[in-house]
Protein backbone atom coordinates (compact mmCIF):
# COMPACT_ATOMS: atom_id res chain seq x y z
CA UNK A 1 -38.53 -6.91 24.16
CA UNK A 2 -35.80 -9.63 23.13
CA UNK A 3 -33.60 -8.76 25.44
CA UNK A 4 -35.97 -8.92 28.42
CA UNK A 5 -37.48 -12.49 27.21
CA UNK A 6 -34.07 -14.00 26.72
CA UNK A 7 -33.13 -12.28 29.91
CA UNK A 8 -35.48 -13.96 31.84
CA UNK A 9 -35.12 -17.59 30.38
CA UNK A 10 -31.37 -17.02 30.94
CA UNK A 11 -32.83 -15.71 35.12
CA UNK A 12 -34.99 -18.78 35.05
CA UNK A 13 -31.94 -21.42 33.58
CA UNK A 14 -29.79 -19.22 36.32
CA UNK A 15 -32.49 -19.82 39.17
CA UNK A 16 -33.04 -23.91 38.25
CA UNK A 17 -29.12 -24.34 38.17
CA UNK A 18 -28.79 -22.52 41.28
CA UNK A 19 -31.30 -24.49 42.92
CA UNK A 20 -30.21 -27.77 41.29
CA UNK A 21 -27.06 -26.89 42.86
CA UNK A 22 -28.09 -25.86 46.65
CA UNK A 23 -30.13 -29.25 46.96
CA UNK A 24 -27.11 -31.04 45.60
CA UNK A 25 -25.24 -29.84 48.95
CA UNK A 26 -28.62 -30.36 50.86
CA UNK A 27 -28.72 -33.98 50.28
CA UNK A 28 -24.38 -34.72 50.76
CA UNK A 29 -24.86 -32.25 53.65
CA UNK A 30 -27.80 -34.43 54.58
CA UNK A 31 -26.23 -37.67 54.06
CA UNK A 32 -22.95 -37.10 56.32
CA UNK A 33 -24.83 -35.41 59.18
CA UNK A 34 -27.18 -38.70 59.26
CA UNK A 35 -23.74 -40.55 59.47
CA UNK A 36 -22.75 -38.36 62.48
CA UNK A 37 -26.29 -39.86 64.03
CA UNK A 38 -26.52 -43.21 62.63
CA UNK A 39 -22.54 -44.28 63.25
CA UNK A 40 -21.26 -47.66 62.56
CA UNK A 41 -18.83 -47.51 65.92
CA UNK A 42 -16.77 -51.27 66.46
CA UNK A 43 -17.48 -51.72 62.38
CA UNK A 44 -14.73 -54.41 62.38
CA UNK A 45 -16.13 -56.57 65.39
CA UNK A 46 -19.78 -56.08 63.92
CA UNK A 47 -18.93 -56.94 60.38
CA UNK A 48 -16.29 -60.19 61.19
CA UNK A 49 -19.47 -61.81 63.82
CA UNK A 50 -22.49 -60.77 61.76
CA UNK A 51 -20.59 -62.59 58.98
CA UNK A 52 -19.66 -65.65 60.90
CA UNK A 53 -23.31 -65.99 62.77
CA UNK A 54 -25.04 -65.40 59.22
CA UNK A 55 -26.87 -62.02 60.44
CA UNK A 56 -27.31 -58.25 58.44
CA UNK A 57 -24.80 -56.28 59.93
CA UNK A 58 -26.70 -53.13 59.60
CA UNK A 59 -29.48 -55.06 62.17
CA UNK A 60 -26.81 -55.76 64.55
CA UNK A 61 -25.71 -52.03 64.43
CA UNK A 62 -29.23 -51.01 64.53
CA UNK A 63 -29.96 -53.20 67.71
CA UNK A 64 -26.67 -51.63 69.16
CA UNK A 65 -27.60 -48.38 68.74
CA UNK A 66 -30.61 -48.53 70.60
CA UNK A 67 -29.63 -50.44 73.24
CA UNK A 68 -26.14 -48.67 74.26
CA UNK A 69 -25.76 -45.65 71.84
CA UNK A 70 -22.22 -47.30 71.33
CA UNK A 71 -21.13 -47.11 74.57
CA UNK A 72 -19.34 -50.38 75.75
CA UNK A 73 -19.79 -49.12 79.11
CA UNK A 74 -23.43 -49.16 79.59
CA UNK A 75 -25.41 -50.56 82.03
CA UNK A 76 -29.36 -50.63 82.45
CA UNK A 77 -31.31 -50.20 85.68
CA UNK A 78 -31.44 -53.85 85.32
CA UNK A 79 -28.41 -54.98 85.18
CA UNK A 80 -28.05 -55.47 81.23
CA UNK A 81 -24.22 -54.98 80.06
CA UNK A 82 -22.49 -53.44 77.32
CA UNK A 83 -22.28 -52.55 73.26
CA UNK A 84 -25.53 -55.16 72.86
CA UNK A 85 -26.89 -55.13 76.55
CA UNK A 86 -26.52 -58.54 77.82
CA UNK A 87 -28.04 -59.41 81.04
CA UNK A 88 -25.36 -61.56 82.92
CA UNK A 89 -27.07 -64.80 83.45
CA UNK A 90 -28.08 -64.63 79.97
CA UNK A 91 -24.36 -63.78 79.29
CA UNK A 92 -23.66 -67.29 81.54
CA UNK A 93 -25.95 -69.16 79.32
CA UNK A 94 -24.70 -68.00 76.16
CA UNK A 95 -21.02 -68.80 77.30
CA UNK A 96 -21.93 -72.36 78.59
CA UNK A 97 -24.07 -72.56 74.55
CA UNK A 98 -20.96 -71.53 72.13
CA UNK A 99 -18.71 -72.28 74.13
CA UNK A 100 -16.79 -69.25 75.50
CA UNK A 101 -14.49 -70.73 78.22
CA UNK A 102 -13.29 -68.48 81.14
CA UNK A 103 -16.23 -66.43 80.81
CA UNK A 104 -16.84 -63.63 83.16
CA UNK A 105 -20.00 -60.89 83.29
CA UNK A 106 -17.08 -58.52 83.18
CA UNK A 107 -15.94 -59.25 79.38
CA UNK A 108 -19.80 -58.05 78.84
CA UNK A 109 -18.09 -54.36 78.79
CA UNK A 110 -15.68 -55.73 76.18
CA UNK A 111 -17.35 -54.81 72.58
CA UNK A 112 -15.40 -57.99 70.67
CA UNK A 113 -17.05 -60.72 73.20
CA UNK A 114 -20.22 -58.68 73.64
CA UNK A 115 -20.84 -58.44 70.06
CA UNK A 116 -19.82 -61.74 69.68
CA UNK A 117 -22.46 -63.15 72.35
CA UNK A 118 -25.13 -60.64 71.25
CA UNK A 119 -24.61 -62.14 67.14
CA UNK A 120 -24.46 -65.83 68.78
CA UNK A 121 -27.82 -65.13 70.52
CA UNK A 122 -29.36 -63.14 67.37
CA UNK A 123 -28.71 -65.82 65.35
CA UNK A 124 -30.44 -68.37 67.37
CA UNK A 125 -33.42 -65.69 67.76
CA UNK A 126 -32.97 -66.06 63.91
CA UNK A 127 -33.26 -69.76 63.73
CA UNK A 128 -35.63 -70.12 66.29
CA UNK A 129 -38.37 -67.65 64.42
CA UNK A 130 -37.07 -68.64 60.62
CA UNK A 131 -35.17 -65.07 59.77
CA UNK A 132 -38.44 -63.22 60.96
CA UNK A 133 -36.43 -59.78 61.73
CA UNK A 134 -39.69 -58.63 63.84
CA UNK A 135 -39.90 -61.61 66.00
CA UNK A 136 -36.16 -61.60 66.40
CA UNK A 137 -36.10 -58.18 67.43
CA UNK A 138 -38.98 -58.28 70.19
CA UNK A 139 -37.55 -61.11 71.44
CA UNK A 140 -34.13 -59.51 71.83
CA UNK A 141 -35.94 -57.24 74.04
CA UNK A 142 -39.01 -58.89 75.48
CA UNK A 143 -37.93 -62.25 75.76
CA UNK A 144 -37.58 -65.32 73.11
CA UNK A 145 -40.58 -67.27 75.85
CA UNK A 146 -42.71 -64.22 76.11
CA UNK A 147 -42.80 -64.02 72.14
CA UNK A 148 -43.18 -67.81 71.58
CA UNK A 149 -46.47 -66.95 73.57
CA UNK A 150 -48.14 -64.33 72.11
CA UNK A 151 -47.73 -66.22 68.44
CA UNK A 152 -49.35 -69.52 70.74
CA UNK A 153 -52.19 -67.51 72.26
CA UNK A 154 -52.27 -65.23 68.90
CA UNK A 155 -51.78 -62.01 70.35
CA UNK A 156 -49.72 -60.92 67.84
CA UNK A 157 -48.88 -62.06 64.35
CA UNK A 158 -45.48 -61.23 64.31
CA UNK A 159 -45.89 -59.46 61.07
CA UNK A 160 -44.73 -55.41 60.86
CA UNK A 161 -47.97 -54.81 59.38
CA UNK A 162 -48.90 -55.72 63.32
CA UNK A 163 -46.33 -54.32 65.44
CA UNK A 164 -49.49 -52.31 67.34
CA UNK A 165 -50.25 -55.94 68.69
CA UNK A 166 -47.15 -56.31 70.30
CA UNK A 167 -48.50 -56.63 74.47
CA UNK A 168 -45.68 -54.75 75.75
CA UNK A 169 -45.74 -51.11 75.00
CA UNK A 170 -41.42 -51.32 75.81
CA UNK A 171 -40.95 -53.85 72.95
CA UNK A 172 -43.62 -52.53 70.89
CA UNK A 173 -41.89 -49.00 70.60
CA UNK A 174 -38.36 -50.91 70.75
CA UNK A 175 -39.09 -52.96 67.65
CA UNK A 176 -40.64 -49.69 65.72
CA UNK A 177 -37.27 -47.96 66.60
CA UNK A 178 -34.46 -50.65 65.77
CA UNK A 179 -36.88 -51.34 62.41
CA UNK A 180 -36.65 -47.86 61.67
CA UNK A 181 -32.77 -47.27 62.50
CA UNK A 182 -32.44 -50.92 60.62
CA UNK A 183 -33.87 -48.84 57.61
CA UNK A 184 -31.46 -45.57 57.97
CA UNK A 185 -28.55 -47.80 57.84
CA UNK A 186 -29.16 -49.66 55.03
CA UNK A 187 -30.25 -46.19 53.21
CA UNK A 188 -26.88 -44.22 54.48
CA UNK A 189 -24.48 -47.39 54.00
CA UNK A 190 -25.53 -49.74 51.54
């Protein structure tokens, strides 16, 4: 009778250390495939202009992310360019703003001076709406005048709490998705 109660505490310390063990590997295992999703490609560039223009680097990678999946090459149906998607006239107005002399729409595809001009115009989004990461964020993608309005005509709050306020369903979903990749980097990296 001994034997079979110390048997099974030694089974159940046997079972608890196995599974202690297993869901050890589960969460490294875990961990580095959710760094295979949620890369930090062009670290460097990110890291040296979120620095310089005052901005969370993980924000920056999270707006990257969704915009381009890291691919310096990409274009939208409308035109947008590169790493951060930069429309070209609002490439030639951030140029003419910093300045960036000798600008082209071309260097868009390059991922230092997109990053560069994406940080440059985050950071006024980030002065303009005083660090608001929500407001900054749906006015990356819906437009800094489109966001100024719904605050004037109060259809949105520009709280998270709110996000379901947001009038369009594009920037509503966009700003759910960078906040929630914002998140996931901060979790995997910091």
């Amino acid at each position: 009778m001994k034997w079979v109660a110390w048997g099974v505490s030694w089974l159940r310390v046997f079972a608890v250390a196995l599974a202690l063990a297993v869901l050890g590997n589960i969460v490294w295992y875990s961990s580095a495939v959710q760094k295979i999703i949620y890369p930090i490609a062009h670290r460097q560039e990110i890291m040296k202009y979120a620095a310089e223009y005052q901005l969370d680097p993980y924000l920056v990678t999270a707006i990257i992310r969704r915009e381009s999946k890291f691919w310096s090459w990409a274009e939208s149906d409308r035109g947008a360019k590169g790493l951060m998607q930069i429309m070209p006239q609002t490439g030639a107005w951030i140029a003419e703003q910093m300045p960036l002399p000798g600008y082209t729409p071309d260097q868009l595809y390059e991922p230092e001076v997109n990053i560069r001009m994406g940080c440059w115009y985050l950071a006024s989004l980030q002065r303009e709406f005083h660090g608001n990461q929500a407001l900054m964020i749906a006015a990356y993608n819906g437009g800094r005048g489109n966001v100024r309005q719904w605050l004037t005509e109060h259809r949105w709050s520009g709280r998270e709490q709110t996000l379901d306020m947001i009038p369009f369903p594009e920037t509503r979903i966009y700003v759910r998705n960078v906040l929630y990749d914002y998140g996931m980097y901060h979790r995997l990296y910091d």
